[in-house]
Protein backbone atom coordinates (compact mmCIF):
# COMPACT_ATOMS: atom_id res chain seq x y z
CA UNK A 1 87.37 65.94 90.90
CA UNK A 2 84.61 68.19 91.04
CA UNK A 3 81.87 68.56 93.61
CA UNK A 4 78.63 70.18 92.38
CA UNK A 5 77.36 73.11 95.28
CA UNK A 6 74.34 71.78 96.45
CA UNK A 7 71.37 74.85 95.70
CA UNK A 8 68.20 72.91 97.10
CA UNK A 9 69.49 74.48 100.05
CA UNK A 10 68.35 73.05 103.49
CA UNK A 11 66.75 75.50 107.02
CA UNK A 12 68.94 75.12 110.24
CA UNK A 13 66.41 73.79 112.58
CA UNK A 14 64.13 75.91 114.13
CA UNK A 15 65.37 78.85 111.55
CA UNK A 16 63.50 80.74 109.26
CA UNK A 17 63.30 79.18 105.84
CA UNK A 18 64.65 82.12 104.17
CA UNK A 19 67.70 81.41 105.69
CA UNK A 20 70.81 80.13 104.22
CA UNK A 21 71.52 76.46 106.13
CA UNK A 22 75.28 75.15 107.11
CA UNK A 23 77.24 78.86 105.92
CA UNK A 24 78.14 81.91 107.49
CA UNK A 25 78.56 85.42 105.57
CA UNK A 26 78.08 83.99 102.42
CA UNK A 27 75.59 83.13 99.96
CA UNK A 28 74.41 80.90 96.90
CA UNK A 29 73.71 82.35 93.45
CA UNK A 30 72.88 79.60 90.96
CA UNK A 31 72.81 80.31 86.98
CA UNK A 32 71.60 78.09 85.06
CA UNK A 33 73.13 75.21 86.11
CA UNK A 34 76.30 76.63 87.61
CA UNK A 35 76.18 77.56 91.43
CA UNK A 36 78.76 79.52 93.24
CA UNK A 37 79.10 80.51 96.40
CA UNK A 38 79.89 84.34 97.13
CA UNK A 39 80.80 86.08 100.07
CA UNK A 40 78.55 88.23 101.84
CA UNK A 41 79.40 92.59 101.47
CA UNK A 42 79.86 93.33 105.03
CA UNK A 43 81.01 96.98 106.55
CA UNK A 44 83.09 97.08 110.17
CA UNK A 45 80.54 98.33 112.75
CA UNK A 46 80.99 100.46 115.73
CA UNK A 47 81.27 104.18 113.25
CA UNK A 48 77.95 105.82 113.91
CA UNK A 49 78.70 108.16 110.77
CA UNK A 50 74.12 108.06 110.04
CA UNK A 51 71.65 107.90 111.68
CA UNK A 52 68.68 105.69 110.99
CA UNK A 53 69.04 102.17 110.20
CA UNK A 54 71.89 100.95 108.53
CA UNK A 55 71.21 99.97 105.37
CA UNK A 56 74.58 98.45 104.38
CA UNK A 57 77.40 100.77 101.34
CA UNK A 58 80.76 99.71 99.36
CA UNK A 59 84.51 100.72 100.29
CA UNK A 60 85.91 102.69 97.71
CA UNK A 61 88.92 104.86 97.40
CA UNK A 62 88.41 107.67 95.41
CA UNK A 63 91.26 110.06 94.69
CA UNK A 64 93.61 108.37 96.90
CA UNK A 65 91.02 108.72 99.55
CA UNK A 66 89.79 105.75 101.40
CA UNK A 67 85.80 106.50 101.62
CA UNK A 68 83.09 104.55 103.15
CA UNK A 69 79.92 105.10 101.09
CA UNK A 70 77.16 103.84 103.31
CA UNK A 71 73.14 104.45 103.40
CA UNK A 72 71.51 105.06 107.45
CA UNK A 73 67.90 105.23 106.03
CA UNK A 74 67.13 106.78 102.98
CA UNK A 75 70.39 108.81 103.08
CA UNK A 76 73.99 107.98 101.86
CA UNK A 77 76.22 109.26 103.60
CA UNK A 78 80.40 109.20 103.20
CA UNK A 79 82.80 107.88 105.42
CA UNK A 80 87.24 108.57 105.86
CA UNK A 81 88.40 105.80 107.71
CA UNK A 82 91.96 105.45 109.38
CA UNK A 83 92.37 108.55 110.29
CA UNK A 84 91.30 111.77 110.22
CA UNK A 85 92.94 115.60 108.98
CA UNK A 86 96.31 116.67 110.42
CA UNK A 87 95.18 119.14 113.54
CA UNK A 88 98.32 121.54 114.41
CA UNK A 89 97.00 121.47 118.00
CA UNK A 90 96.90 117.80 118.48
CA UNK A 91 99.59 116.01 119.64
CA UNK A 92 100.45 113.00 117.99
CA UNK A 93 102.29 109.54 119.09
CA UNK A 94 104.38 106.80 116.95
CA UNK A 95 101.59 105.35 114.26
CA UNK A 96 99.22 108.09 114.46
CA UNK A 97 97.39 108.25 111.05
CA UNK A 98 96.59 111.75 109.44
CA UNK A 99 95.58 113.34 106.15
CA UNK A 100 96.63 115.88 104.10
CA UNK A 101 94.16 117.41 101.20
CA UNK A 102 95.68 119.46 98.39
CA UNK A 103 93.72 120.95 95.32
CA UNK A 104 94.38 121.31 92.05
CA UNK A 105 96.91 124.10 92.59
CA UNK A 106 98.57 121.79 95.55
CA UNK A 107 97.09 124.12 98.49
CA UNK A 108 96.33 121.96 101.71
CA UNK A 109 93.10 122.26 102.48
CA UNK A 110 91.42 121.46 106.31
CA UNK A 111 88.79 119.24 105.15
CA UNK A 112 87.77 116.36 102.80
CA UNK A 113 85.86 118.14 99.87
CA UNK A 114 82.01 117.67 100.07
CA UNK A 115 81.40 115.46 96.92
CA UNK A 116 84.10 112.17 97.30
CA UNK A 117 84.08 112.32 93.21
CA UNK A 118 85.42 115.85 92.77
CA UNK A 119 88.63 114.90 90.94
CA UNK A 120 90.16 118.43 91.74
CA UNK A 121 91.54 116.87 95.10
CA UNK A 122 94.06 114.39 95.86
CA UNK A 123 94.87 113.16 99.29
CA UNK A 124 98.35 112.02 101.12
CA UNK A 125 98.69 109.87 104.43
CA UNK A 126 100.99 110.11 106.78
CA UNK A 127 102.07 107.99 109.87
CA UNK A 128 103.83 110.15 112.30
CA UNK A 129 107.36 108.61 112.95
CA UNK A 130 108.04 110.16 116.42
CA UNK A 131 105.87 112.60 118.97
CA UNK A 132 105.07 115.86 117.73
CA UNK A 133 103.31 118.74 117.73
CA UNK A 134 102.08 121.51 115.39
CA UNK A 135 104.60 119.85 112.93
CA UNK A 136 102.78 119.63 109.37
CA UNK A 137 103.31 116.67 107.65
CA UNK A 138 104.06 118.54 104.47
CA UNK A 139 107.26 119.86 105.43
CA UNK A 140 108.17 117.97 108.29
CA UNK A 141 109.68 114.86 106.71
CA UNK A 142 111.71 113.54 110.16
CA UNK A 143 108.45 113.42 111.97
CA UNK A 144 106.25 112.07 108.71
CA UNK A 145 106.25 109.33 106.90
CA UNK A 146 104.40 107.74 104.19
CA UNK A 147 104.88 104.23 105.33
CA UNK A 148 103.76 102.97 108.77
CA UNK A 149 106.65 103.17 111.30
CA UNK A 150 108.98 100.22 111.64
CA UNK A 151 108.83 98.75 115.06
CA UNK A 152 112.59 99.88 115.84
CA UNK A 153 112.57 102.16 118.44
CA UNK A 154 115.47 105.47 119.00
CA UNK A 155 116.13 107.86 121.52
CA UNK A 156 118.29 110.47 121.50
CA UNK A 157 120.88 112.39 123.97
CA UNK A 158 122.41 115.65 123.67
CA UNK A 159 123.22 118.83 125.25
CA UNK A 160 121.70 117.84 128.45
CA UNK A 161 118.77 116.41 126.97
CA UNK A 162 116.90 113.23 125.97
CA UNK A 163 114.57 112.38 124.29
CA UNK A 164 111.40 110.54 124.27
CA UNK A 165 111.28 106.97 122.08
CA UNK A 166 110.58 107.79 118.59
CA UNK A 167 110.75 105.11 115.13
CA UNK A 168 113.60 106.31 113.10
CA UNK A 169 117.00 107.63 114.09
CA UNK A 170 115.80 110.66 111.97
CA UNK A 171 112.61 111.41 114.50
CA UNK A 172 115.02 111.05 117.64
CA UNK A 173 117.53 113.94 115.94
CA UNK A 174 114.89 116.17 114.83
CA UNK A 175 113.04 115.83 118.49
CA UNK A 176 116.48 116.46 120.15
CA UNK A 177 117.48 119.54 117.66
CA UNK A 178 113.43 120.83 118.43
CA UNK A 179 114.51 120.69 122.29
CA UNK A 180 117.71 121.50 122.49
CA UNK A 181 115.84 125.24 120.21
CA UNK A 182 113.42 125.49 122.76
CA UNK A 183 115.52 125.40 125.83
CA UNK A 184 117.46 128.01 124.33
CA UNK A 185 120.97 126.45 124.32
CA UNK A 186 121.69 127.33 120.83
CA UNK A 187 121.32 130.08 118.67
CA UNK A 188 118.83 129.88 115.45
CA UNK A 189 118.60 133.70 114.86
CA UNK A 190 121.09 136.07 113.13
CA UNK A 191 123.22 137.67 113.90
CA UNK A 192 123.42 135.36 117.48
CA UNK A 193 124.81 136.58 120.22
CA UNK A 194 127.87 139.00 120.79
CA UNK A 195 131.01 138.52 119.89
CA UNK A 196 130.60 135.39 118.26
CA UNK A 197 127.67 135.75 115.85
CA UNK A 198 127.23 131.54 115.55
CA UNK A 199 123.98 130.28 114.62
CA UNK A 200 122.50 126.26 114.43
CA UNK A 201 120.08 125.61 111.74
CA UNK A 202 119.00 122.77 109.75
CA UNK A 203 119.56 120.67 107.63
CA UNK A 204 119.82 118.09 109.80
CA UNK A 205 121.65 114.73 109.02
CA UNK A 206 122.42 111.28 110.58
CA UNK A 207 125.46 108.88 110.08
CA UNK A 208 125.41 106.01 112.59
CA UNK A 209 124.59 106.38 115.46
CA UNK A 210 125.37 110.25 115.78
CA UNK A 211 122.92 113.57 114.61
CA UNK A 212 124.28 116.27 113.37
CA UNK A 213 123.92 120.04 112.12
CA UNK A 214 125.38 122.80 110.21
CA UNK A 215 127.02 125.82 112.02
CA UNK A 216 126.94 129.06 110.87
CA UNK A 217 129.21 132.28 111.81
CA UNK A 218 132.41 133.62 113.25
CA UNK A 219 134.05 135.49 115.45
CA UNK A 220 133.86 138.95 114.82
CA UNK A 221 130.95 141.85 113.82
CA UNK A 222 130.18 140.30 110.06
CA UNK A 223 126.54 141.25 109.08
CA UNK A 224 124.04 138.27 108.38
CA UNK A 225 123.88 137.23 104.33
CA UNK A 226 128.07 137.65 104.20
CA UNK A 227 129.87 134.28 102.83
CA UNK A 228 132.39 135.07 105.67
CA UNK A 229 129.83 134.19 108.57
CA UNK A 230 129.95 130.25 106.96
CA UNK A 231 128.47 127.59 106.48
CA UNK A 232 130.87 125.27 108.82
CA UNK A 233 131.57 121.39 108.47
CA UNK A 234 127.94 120.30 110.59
CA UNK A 235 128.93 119.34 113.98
CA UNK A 236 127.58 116.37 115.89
CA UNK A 237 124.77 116.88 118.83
CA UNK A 238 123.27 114.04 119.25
CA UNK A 239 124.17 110.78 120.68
CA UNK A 240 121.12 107.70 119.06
CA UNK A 241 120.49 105.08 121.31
CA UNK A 242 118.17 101.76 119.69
CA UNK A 243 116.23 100.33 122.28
CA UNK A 244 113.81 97.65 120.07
């Protein structure tokens, strides 16, 4: 059975009469004698991207770019919503949002281009799957993801060290690895050091619940570049722990 929408549309009391009566963010539009009811275009608030009065736009995504296309005033302006472009000086958490620009050629670029249309630009985003730093989401694929992060949670142990909670098993061996570098406790420079000429580089790998990576070298005075100094089976260094 079918109910006809009423359009002789009743005031609330004490409203305006150019108000709609008994809905909320919606609105008749009668043809003929058809009436539907349609929902009213709405925008989130609290993004002072204009100034002036807002005068309401249209979500559209352009590119693979998720614009806001809004008019404050007479003047449109355009909008990037969840999140903004990858800073190398920022330091990022599990679930922070970033974008990366390329051109036609597949340059990054720093910013959105100027005109939302220009189809010479596509546009990547990328949810950061552990803490990091000055890691670009281009080439950093354990710290970047192209999904959301799951809600497990990893840390990993190794060499002394431990590391902070991160979303993949992946994150928590490429955090540990980025550590144990910094601290020194490996070599990642040929030749290495005296007698022994061994070097740790990526790639990195994970099986279980153990990280691993590839030594290079041996004993001796071999130059760097001969097929003598390796590569060696990769070695475990990291212990994963799941904690969620």
């Amino acid at each position: 059975m079918r109910i006809p929408l009423p359009t002789d549309i009743k005031t609330r009391t004490g409203a305006p009469s150019d108000k709609d009566a008994r809905q909320k963010n919606s609105y008749v539009e009668t043809k003929g004698e058809e009436a539907i009811v349609r929902k009213r275009p709405s925008a989130q608030g609290g993004i002072p991207i204009g100034t002036g009065v807002a005068q309401g736009g249209i979500g559209l995504n352009i590119n693979g770019i998720p614009y806001f296309i809004g008019f404050w005033a007479d003047t449109m302006q355009a909008y990037t919503g969840g999140g903004g472009n990858w800073d190398a000086g920022t330091s990022y958490s599990i679930g922070g949002e970033v974008w990366i620009v390329e051109d036609e050629n597949g340059d990054q670029i720093t910013t959105p281009p100027d005109d939302p249309f220009d189809k010479r630009y596509t546009a990547k985003k990328y949810y950061a799957q552990g803490p990091n730093t000055n890691k670009n989401p281009s080439s950093n694929p354990n710290y970047w993801g192209l999904t959301p992060p799951p809600a497990t949670r990893f840390y990993a142990t190794g060499y002394g060290l431990e590391t902070p909670s991160c979303a993949t098993k992946e994150a928590a061996t490429q955090l540990l690895y980025d550590l144990i570098v910094a601290a020194g406790l490996v070599e990642t420079v040929c030749p290495g050091a005296s007698p022994y000429y061994t070097w740790y580089l990526p790639p990195l790998s994970v099986a279980g619940n153990y990280g691993y990576f590839t030594g290079w070298g041996t004993a001796g005075v071999r130059p760097c570049g001969d097929p003598g100094n390796g590569p060696r089976e990769p070695s475990a260094f990291a212990t994963i722990y799941q904690t969620a």
